[in-house]
Protein backbone atom coordinates (compact mmCIF):
# COMPACT_ATOMS: atom_id res chain seq x y z
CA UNK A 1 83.48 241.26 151.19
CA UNK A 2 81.70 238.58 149.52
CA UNK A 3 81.01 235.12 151.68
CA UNK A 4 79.82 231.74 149.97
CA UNK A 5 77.07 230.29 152.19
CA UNK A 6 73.66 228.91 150.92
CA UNK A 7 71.95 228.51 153.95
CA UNK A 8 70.08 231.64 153.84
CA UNK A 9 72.82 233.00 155.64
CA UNK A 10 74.62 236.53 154.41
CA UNK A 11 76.04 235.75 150.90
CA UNK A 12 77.86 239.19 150.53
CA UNK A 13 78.61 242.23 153.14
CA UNK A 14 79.25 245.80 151.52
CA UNK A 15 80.46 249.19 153.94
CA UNK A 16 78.93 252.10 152.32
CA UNK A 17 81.26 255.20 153.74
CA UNK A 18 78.14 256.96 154.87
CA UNK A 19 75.25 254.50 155.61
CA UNK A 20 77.48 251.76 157.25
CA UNK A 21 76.68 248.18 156.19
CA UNK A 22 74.29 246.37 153.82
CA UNK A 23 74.23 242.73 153.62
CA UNK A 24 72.11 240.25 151.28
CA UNK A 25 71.31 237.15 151.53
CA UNK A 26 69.20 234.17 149.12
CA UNK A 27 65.37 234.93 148.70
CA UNK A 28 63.91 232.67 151.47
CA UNK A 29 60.31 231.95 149.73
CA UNK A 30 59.01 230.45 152.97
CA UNK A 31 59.20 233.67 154.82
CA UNK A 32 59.98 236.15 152.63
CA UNK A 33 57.05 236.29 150.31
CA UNK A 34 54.66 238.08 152.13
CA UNK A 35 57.21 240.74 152.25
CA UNK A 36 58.40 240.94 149.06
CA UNK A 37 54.59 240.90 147.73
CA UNK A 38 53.73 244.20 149.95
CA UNK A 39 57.02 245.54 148.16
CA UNK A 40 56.29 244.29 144.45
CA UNK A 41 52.62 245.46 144.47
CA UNK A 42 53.23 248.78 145.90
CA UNK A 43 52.39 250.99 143.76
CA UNK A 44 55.64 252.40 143.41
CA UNK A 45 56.94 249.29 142.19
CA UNK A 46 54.93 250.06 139.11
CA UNK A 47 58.14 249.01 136.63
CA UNK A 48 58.27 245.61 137.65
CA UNK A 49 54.85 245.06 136.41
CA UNK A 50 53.52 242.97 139.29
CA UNK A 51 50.91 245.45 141.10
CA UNK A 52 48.39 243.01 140.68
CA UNK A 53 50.02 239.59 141.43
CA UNK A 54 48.48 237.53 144.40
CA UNK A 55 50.81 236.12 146.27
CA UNK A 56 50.52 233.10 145.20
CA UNK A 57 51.68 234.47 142.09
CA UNK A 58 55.08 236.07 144.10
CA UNK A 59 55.28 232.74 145.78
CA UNK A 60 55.25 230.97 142.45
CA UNK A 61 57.95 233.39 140.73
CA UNK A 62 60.25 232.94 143.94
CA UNK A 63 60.06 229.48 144.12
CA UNK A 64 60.83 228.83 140.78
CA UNK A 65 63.61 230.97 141.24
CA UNK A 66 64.95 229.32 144.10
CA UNK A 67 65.03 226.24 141.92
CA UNK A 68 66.79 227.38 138.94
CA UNK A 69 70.34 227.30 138.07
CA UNK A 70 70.46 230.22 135.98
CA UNK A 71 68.45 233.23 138.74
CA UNK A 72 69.63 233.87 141.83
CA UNK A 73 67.40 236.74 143.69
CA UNK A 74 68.62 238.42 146.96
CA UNK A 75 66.84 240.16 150.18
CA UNK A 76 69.29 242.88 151.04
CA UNK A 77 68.95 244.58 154.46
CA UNK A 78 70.21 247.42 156.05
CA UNK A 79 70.54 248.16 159.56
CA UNK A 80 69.59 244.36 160.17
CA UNK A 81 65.95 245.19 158.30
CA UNK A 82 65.05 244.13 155.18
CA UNK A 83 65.08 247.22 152.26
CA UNK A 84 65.62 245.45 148.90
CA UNK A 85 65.55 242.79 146.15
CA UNK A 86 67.88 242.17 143.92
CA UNK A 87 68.02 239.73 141.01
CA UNK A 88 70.86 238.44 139.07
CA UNK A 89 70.60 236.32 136.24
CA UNK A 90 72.05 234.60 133.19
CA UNK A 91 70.68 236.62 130.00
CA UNK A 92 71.07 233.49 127.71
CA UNK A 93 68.40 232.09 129.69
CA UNK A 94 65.85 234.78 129.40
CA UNK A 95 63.94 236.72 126.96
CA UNK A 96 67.26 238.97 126.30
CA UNK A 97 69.29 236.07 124.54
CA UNK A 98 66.77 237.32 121.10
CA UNK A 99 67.60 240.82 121.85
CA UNK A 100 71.11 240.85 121.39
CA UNK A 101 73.95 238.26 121.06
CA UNK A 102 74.84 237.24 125.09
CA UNK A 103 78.89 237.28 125.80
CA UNK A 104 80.74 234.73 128.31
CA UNK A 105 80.42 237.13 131.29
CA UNK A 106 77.12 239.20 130.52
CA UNK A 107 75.53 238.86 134.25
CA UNK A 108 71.55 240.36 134.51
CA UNK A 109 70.49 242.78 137.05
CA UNK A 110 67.31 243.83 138.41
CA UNK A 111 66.50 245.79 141.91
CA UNK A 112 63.62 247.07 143.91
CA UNK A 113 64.26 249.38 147.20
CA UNK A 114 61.48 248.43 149.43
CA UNK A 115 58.84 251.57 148.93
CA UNK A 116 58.98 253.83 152.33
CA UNK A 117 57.26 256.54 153.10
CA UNK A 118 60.86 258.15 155.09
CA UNK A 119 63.83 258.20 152.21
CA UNK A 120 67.04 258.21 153.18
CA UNK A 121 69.51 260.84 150.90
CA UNK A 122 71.64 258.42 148.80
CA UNK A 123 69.89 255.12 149.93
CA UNK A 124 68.98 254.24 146.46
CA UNK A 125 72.40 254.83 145.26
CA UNK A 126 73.83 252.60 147.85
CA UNK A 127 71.47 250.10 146.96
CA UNK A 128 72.22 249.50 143.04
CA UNK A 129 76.20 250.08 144.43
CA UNK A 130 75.76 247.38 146.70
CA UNK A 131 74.41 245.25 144.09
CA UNK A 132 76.72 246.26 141.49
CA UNK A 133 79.44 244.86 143.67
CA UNK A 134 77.84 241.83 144.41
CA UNK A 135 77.40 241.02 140.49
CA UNK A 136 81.36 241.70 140.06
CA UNK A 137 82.62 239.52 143.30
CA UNK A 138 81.82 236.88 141.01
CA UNK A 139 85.41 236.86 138.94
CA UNK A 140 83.25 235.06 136.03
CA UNK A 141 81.61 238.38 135.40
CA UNK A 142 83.08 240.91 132.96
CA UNK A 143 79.62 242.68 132.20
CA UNK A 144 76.23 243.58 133.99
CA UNK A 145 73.31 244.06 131.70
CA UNK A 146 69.90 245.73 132.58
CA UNK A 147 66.64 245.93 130.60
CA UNK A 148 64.96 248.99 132.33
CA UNK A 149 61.40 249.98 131.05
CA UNK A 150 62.46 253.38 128.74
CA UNK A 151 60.22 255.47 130.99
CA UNK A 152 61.84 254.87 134.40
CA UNK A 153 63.66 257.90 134.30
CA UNK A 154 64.96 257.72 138.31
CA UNK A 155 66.63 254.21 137.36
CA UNK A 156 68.26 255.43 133.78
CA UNK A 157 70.58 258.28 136.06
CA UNK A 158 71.19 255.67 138.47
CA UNK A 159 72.55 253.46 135.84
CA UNK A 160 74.32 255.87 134.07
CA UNK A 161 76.41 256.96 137.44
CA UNK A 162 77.22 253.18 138.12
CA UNK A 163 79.18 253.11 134.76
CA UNK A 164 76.06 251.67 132.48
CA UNK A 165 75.86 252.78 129.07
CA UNK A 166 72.70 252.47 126.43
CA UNK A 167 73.13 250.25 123.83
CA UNK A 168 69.68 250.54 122.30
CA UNK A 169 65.87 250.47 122.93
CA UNK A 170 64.73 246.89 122.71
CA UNK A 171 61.01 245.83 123.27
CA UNK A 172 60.62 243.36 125.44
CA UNK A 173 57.05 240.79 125.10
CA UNK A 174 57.10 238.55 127.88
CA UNK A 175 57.25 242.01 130.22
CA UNK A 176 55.34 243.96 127.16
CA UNK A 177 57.45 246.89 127.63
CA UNK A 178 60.18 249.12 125.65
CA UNK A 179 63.46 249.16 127.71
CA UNK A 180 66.53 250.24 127.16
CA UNK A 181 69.27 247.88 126.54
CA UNK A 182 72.02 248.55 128.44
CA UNK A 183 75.60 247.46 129.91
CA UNK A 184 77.90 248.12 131.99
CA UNK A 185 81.70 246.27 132.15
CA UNK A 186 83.89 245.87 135.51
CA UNK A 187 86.09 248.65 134.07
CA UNK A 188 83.01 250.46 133.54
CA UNK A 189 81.78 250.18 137.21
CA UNK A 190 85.33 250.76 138.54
């Protein structure tokens, strides 16, 4: 169920069979970035490479994404609490357009489960499922694409089960890491 709202109110509403709902809503940088900098510098957040931003540095990246036209990022929350980020984005307008040639449709993904020390079986899963389906309730997409850092082992299986396939290893300079570029269609994910 996908709702069209930019108040900071729910943007999208998924029913996972097994952990009931999830819901996401815009990044609010006002309130949300003390939050999401506990979450990004966690050291289990080591992949997104931003264990030693400030928050003023979190603040700056969310603000600036608030303002663009081309990123949209997402609090999602489960059980009415707040358990993840996700990011969607236009590839053309990022480092990606010089790592391959960007199709009408392509849609980029990133995600971050909050880090908790009590894991729920299949949370994670949910999670990038959740998101998934939020990239494709846009009818505009045809294609989610995903730059994961090559040794993230955890997030290559999730990807593969969600329908994403490799394409190649790409290094990336802006986020000085080797990732894997990969892509997954709507027929793909279904």
């Amino acid at each position: 169920m996908s709702e069209t709202t930019h108040d900071g109110a729910t943007v999208f509403t998924r029913e996972d069979p097994h952990l009931g709902r999830f819901t996401v809503r815009p990044v609010d940088p006002d309130t949300d970035v003390p939050m999401l900098h506990r979450w990004l510098t966690d050291p289990k957040s080591s992949f997104w490479l931003m264990t030693g931003a400030s928050e003023e540095d979190v603040d700056r990246m969310f603000r600036a994404t608030a303002d663009s036209e081309h990123e949209h990022a997402y609090i999602g929350e489960w059980e009415g609490e707040p358990r993840f980020l996700a990011e969607l984005y236009d590839p053309a307008r990022s480092e990606l357009k010089d790592a391959y040639t960007v199709r009408r449709g392509d849609v980029g993904m990133h995600f971050l489960v909050a880090p908790t020390d009590t894991p729920v079986s299949g949370f994670t899963r949910s999670v990038i499922t959740t998101v998934m389906e939020l990239a494709f309730a846009d009818p505009a997409t045809d294609r989610v694409v995903v730059e994961p850092d090559v040794r993230n082992g955890p997030v290559h299986e999730l990807n593969a089960a969600m329908g994403f396939r490799v394409d190649r290893t790409v290094f990336l300079g802006e986020m000085d890491k080797d990732a894997y570029l990969s892509f997954c269609s709507r027929e793909q994910f279904a």
